[in-house]
N, C-alpha and C. Protein backbone atom coordinates (compact mmCIF):
# COMPACT_ATOMS: atom_id res chain seq x y z
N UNK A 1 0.84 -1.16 0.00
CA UNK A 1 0.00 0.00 0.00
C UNK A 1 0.89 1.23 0.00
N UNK A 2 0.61 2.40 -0.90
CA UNK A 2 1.34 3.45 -1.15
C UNK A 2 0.56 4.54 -0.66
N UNK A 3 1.18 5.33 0.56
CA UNK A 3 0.57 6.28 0.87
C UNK A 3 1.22 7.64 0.65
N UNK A 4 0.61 8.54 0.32
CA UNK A 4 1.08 9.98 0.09
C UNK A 4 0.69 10.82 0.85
N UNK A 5 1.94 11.47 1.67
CA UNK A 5 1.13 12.75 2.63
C UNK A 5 1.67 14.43 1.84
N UNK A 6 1.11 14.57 1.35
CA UNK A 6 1.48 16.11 1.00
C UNK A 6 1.41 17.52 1.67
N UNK A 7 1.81 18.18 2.39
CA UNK A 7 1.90 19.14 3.11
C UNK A 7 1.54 20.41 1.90
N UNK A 8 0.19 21.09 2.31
CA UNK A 8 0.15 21.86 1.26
C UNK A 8 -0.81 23.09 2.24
N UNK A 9 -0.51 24.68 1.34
CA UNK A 9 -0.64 25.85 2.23
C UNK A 9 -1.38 26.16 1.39
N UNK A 10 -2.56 26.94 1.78
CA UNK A 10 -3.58 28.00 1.09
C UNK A 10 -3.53 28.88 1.17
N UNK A 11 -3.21 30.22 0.16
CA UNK A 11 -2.39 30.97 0.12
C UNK A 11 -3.67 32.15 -0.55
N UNK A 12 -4.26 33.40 0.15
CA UNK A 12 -4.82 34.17 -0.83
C UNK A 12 -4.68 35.08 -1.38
N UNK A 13 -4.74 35.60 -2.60
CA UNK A 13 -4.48 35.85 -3.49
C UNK A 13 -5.84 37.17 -4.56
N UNK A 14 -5.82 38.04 -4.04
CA UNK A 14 -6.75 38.58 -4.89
C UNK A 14 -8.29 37.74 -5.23
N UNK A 15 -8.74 37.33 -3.51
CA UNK A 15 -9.96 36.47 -3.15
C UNK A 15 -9.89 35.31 -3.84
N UNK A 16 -8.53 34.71 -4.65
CA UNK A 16 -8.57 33.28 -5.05
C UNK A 16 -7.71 32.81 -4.31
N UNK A 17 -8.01 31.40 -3.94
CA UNK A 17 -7.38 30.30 -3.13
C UNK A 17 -6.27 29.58 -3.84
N UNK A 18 -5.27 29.85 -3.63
CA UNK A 18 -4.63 28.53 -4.66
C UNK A 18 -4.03 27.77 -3.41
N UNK A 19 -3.71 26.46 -3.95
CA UNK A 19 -3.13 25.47 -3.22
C UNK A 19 -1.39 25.33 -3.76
N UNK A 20 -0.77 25.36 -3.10
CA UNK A 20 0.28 25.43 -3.30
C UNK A 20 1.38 23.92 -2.53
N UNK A 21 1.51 23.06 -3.47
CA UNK A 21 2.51 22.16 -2.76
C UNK A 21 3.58 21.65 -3.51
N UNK A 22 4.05 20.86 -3.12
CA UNK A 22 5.83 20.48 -3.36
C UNK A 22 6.16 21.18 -5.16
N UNK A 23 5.89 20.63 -5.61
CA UNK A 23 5.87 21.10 -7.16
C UNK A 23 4.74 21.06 -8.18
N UNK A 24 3.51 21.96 -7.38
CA UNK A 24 2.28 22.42 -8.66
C UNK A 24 1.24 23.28 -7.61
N UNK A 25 1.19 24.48 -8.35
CA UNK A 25 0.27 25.34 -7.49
C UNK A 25 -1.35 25.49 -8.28
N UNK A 26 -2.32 25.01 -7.65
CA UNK A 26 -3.50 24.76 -8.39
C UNK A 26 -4.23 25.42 -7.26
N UNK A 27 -5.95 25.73 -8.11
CA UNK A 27 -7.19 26.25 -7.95
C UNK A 27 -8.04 25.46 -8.61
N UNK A 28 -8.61 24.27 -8.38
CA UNK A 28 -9.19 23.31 -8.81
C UNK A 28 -10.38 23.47 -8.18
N UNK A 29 -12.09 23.45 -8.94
CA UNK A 29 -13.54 23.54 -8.62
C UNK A 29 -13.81 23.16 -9.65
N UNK A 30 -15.02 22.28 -8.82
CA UNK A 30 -15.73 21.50 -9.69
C UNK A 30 -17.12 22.32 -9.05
N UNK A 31 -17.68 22.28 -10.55
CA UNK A 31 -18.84 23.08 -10.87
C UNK A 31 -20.77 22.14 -11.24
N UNK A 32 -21.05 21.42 -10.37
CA UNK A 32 -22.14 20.64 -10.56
C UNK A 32 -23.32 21.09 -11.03
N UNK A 33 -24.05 20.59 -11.51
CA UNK A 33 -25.08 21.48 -11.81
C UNK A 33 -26.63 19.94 -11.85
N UNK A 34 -27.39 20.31 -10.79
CA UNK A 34 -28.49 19.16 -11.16
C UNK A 34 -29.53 19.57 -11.84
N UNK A 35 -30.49 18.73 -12.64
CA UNK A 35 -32.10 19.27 -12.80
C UNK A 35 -32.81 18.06 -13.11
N UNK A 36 -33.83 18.71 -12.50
CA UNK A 36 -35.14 17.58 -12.17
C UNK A 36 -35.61 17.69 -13.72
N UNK A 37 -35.93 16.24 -13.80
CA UNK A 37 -36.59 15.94 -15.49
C UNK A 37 -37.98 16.96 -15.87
N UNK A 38 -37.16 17.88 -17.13
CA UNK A 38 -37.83 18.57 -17.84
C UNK A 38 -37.81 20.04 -17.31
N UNK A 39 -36.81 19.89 -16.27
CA UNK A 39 -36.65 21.53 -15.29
C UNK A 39 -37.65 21.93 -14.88
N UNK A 40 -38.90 20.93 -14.04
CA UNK A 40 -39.45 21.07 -13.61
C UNK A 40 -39.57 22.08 -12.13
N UNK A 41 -40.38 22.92 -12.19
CA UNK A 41 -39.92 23.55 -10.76
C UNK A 41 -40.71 23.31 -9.11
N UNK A 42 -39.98 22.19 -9.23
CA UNK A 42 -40.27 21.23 -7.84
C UNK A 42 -39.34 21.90 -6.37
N UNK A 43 -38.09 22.33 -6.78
CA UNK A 43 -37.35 22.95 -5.64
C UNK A 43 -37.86 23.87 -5.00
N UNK A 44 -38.34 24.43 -4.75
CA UNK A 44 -39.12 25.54 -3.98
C UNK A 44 -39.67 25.20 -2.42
N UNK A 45 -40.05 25.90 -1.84
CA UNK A 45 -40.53 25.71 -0.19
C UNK A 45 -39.58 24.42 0.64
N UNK A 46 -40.54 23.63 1.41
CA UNK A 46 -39.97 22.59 2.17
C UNK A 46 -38.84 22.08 1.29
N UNK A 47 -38.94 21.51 -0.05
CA UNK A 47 -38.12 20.74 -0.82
C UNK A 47 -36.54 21.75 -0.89
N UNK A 48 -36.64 22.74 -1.07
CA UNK A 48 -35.50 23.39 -1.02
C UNK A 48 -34.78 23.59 0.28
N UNK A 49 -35.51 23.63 1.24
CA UNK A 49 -35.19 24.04 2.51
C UNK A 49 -34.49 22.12 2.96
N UNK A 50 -35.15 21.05 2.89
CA UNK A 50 -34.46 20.14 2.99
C UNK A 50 -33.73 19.37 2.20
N UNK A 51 -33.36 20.05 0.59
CA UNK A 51 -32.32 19.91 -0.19
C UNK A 51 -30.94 20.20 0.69
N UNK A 52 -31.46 21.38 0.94
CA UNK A 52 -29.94 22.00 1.71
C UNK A 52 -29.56 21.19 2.60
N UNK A 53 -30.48 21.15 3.33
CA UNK A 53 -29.75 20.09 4.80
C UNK A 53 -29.06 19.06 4.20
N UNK A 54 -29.67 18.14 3.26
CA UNK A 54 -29.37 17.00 2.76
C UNK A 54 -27.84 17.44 2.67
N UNK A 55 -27.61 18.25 1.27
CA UNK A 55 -26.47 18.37 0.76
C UNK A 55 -25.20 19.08 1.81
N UNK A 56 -25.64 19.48 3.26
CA UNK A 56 -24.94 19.84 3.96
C UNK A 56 -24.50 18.22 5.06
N UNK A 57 -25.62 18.30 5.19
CA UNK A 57 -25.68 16.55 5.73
C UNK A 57 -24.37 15.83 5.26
N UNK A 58 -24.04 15.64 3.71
CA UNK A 58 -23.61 14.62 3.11
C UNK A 58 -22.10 15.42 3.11
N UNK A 59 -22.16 16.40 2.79
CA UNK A 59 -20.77 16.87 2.98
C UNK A 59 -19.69 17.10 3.86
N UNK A 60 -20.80 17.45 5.38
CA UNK A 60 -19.91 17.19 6.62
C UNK A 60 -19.46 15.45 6.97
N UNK A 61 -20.63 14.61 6.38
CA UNK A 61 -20.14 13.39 6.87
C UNK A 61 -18.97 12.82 6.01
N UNK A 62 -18.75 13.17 5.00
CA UNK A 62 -17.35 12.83 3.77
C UNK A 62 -15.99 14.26 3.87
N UNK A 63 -16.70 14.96 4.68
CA UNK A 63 -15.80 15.49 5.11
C UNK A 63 -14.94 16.35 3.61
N UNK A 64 -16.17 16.98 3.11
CA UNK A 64 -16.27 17.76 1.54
C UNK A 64 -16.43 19.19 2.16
N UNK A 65 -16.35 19.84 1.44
CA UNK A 65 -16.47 21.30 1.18
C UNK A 65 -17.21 21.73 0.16
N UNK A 66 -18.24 23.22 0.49
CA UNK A 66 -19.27 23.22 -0.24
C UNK A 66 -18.14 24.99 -0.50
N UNK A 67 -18.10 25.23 -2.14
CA UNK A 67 -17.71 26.65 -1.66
C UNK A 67 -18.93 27.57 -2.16
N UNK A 68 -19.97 27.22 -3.17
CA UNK A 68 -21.05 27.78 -3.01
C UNK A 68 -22.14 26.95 -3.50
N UNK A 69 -23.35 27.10 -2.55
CA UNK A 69 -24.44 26.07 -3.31
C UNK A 69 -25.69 27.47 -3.35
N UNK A 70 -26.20 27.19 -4.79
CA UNK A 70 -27.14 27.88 -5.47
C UNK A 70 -28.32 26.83 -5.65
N UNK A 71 -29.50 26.89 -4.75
CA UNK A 71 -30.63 25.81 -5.62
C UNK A 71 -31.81 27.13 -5.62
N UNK A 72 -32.20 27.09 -6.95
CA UNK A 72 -33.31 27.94 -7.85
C UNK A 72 -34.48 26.51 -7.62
N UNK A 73 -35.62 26.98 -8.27
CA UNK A 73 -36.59 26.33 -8.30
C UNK A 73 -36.43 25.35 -9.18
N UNK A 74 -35.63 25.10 -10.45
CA UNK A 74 -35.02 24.76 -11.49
C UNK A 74 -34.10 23.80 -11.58
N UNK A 75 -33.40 24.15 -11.04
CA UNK A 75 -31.97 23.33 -10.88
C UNK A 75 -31.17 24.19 -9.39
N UNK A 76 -30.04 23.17 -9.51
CA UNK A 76 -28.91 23.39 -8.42
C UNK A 76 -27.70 23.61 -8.91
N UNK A 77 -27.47 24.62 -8.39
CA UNK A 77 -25.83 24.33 -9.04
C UNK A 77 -24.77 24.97 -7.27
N UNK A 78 -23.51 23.93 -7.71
CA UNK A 78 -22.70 24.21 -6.20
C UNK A 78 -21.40 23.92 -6.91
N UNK A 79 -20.48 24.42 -6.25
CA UNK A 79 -18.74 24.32 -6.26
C UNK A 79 -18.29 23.57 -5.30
N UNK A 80 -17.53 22.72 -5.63
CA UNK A 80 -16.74 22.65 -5.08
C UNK A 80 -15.12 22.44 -5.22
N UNK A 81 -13.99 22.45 -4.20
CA UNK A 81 -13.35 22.45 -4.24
C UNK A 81 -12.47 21.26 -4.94
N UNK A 82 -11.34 20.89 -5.30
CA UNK A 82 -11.13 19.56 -6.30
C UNK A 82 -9.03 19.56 -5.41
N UNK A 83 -9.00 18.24 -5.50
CA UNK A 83 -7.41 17.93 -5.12
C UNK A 83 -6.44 17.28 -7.08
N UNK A 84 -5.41 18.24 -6.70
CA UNK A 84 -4.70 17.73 -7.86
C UNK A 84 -4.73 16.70 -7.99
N UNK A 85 -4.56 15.94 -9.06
CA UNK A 85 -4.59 14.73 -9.60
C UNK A 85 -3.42 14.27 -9.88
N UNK A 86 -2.25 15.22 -9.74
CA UNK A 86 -1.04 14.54 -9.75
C UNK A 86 -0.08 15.01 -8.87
N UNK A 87 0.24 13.86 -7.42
CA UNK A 87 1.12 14.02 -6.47
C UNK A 87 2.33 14.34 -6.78
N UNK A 88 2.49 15.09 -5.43
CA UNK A 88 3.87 15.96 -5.48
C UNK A 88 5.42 14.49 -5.74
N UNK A 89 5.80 14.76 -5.58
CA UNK A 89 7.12 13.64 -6.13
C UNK A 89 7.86 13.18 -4.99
């Protein structure tokens, strides 16, 4: 089993985050976007109000980061944060 510990600093920058470690400095977000079949507008009242929890729910327990969640009546859309894909050396 190969484990990698990378020591890495968040550094700001003109309100952007970059991540900065051994050799590659990145700002990686992933940009989701859901919709209910036919963009139906079902999100609204209770349903929106316990969308959120849900998606807060699921993120503290995986231990994710939300950096913005937008749900319209329409669709959802949220950021989040993303880890390089290629370890430091």
């Amino acid at each position: 089993m190969l484990i990698i510990c990378v020591v890495s600093t968040i550094i700001s920058d003109m309100d952007e985050k970059y991540i900065h470690e051994e050799h590659t400095v990145h700002h990686i977000l992933y940009h989701i976007i859901f919709c209910p079949k036919r963009r139906k507008k079902v999100l609204a009242g209770p349903v929106h109000d316990r969308l959120e929890q849900i998606a807060r729910e699921v993120t503290q327990e995986n231990d994710w980061q939300i950096v913005e969640l937008a749900i319209q009546p329409d669709h959802v859309q949220s950021l989040h944060p993303g880890q390089s894909l290629y370890p430091a050396d």
